[in-house]
Every structure is written in C-alpha cells, then in structure tokens.
Protein backbone atom coordinates (compact mmCIF):
# COMPACT_ATOMS: atom_id res chain seq x y z
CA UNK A 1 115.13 23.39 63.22
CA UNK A 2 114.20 22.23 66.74
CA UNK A 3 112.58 25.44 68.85
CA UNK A 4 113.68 26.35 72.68
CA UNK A 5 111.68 26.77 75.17
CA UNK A 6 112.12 30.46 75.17
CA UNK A 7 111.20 30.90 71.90
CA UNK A 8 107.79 30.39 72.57
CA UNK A 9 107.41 31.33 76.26
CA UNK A 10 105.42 33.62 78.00
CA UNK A 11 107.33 36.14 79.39
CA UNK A 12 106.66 39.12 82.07
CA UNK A 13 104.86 36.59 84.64
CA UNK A 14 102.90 38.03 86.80
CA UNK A 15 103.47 36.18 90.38
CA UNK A 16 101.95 36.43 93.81
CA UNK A 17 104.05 35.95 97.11
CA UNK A 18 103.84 33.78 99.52
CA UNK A 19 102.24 35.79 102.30
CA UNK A 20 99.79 37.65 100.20
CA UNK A 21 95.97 36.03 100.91
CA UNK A 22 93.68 33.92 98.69
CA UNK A 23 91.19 37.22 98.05
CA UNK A 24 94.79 38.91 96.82
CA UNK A 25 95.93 35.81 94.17
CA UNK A 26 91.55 35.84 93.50
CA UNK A 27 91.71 39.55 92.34
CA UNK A 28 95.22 39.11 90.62
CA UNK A 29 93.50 36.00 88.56
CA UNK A 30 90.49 37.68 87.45
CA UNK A 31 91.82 41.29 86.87
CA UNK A 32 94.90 39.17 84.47
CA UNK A 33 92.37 36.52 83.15
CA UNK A 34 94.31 33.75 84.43
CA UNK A 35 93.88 30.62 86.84
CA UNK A 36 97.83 29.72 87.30
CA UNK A 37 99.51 32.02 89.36
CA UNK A 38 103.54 31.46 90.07
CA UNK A 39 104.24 31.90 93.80
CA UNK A 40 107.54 33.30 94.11
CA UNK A 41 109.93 35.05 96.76
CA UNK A 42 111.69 37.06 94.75
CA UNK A 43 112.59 35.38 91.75
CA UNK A 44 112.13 31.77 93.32
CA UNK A 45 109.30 29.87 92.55
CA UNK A 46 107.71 28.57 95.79
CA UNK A 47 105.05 27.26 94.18
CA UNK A 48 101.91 27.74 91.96
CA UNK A 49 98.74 28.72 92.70
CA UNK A 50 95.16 27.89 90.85
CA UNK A 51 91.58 28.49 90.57
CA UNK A 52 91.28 25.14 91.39
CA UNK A 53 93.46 25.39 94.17
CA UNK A 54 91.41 28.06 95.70
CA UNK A 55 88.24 26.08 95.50
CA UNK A 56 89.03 23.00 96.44
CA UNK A 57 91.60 23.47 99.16
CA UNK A 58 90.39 26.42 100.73
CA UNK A 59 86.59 27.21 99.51
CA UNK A 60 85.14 23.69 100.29
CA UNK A 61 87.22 23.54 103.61
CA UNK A 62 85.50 26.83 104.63
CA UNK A 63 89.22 28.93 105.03
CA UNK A 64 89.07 32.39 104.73
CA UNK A 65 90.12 34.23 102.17
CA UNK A 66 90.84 36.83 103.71
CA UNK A 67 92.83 35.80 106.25
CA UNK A 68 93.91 32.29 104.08
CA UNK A 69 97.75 32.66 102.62
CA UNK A 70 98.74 31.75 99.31
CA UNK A 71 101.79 29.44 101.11
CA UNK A 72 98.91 27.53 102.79
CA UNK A 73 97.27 26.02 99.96
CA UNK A 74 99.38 26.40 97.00
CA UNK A 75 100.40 23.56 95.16
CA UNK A 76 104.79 22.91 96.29
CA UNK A 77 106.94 21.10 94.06
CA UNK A 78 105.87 22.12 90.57
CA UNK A 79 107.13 20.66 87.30
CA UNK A 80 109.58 23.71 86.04
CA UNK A 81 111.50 23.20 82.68
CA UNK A 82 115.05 25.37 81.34
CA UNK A 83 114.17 28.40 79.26
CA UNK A 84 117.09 26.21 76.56
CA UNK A 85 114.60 22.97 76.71
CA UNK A 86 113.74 21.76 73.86
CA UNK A 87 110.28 22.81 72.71
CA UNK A 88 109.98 18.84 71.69
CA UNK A 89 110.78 17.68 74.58
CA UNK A 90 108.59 19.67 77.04
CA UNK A 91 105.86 18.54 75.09
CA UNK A 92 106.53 15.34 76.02
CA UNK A 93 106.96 15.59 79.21
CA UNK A 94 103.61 17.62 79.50
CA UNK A 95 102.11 14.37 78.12
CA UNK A 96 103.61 12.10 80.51
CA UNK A 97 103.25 14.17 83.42
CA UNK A 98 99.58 15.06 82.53
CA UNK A 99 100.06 18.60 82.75
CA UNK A 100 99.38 21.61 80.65
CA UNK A 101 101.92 24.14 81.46
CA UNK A 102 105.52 24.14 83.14
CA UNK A 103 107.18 27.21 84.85
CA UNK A 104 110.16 27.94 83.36
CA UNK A 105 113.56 29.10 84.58
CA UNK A 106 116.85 29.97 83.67
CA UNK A 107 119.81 27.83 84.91
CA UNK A 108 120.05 29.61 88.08
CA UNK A 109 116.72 28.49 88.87
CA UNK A 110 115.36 32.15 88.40
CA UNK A 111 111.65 32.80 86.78
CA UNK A 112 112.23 33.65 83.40
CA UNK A 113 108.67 32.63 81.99
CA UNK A 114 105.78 29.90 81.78
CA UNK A 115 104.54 27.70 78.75
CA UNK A 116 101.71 26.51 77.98
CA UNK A 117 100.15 23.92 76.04
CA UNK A 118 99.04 26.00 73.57
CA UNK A 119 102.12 27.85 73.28
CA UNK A 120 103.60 24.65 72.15
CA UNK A 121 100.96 23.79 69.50
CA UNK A 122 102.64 26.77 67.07
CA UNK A 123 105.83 25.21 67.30
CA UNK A 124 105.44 21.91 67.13
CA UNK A 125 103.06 19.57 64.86
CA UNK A 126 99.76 19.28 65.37
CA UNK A 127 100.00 15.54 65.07
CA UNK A 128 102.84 15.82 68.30
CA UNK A 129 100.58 18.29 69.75
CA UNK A 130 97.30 16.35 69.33
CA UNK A 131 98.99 13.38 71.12
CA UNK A 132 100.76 15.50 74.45
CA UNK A 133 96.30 16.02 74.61
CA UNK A 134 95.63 13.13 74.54
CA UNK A 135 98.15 11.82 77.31
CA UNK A 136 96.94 14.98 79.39
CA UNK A 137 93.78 14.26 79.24
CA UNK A 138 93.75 10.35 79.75
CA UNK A 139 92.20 9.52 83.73
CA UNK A 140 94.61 8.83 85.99
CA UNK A 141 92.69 6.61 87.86
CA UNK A 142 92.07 8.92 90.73
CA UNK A 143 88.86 8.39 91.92
C-alpha cells in the first residue's frame, strides 16, 4: 500500500520569522542541529532559510548578522508538497526538482511538517530511492 506524505513526515517544525536576524536563525540551527529553517508568519511559510543561505548571501557579502533579517536573504518560493501526497510521488518530484526536502502543508496551505530525503528512503525502495539521488545530485550546469 502506497504511503502519504504524513506518514513519514517530520512533524513539530521548528520555524524562524521573518523579522528575527541571521545570528537568531544561526543559534536556532546549531542549538536544533539543523541547516533548513522554515520561515513562517504564523503558520505561513514565507520562505526557508539555510546554512548555505547564510554564507553565501549574507557572510561573503559582508551583511551583518546582527542587524541582517531572515526576510532579506531567505530563499522565497519554496517547493511545498500536501501532507495527503503520495510518498511516491514526492520522491519524484525531489528528483526532478533536484532537491532534498519539501515543506509540507495541509490544504489550507498551513505548516503541518517537512520531509526529507531520508525520510522517504524507509518508505519507499531503495532502488526508487537510490535513483531520486541520483537525479539530485546530477550538475545542473550552473557554473
């Protein structure tokens, strides 16, 4: 039988808002362990930020991070998918898209969760799994 998406979810997300500053979503990463962070206003998702983000789009631009908000350099327009998704089918998508996690909401649109790659690879063959990897991790071409 086909898994949902919320079957295999992480629930209890923590998220950062908008306004906080890079030194806040910094803190929040290390103290959780984590290098995605949803940005939400209330239970919208704004955005996500990342390690990477922080490095790259404010670190080697010299912003401060103290004074540097999350809404500044936070990546906007982030692949989401429906906490009743098929578990198949996000996997996919992950492949196509390059991309190793998706938010996920309910059908209001609401935060309900995040899943990851590897949340995936329990539910779904390794052979299926092996091959979203490989279409992740193929170049893009960017230079």
């Amino acid at each position: 039988m086909a898994k949902l998406i919320r079957d295999v979810m992480t629930r209890d997300v923590e998220v950062i808002r908008p306004n906080d500053t890079l030194r806040e979503a910094a803190r929040m990463m290390r103290d959780l362990d984590v290098g995605p962070i949803p940005v939400c206003d209330g239970q919208r998702v704004q955005g996500m930020i990342t390690d990477r983000d922080i490095v790259v789009r404010a670190i080697a631009e010299a912003l401060d991070p103290a004074q540097t908000r999350v809404a500044d350099i936070m990546t906007k327009g982030i692949e989401f998918c429906f906490d009743d998704d098929q578990a198949e089918d996000v996997l996919e998508r992950m492949a196509e898209q390059q991309l190793r996690r998706f938010i996920v909401v309910d059908r209001d649109k609401k935060l309900v969760g995040i899943v990851a790659l590897g949340d995936l690879a329990g539910s779904e063959s390794g052979q299926r799994v092996g091959k979203a990897l490989e279409g992740i991790s193929e170049p893009t071409g960017h230079a």
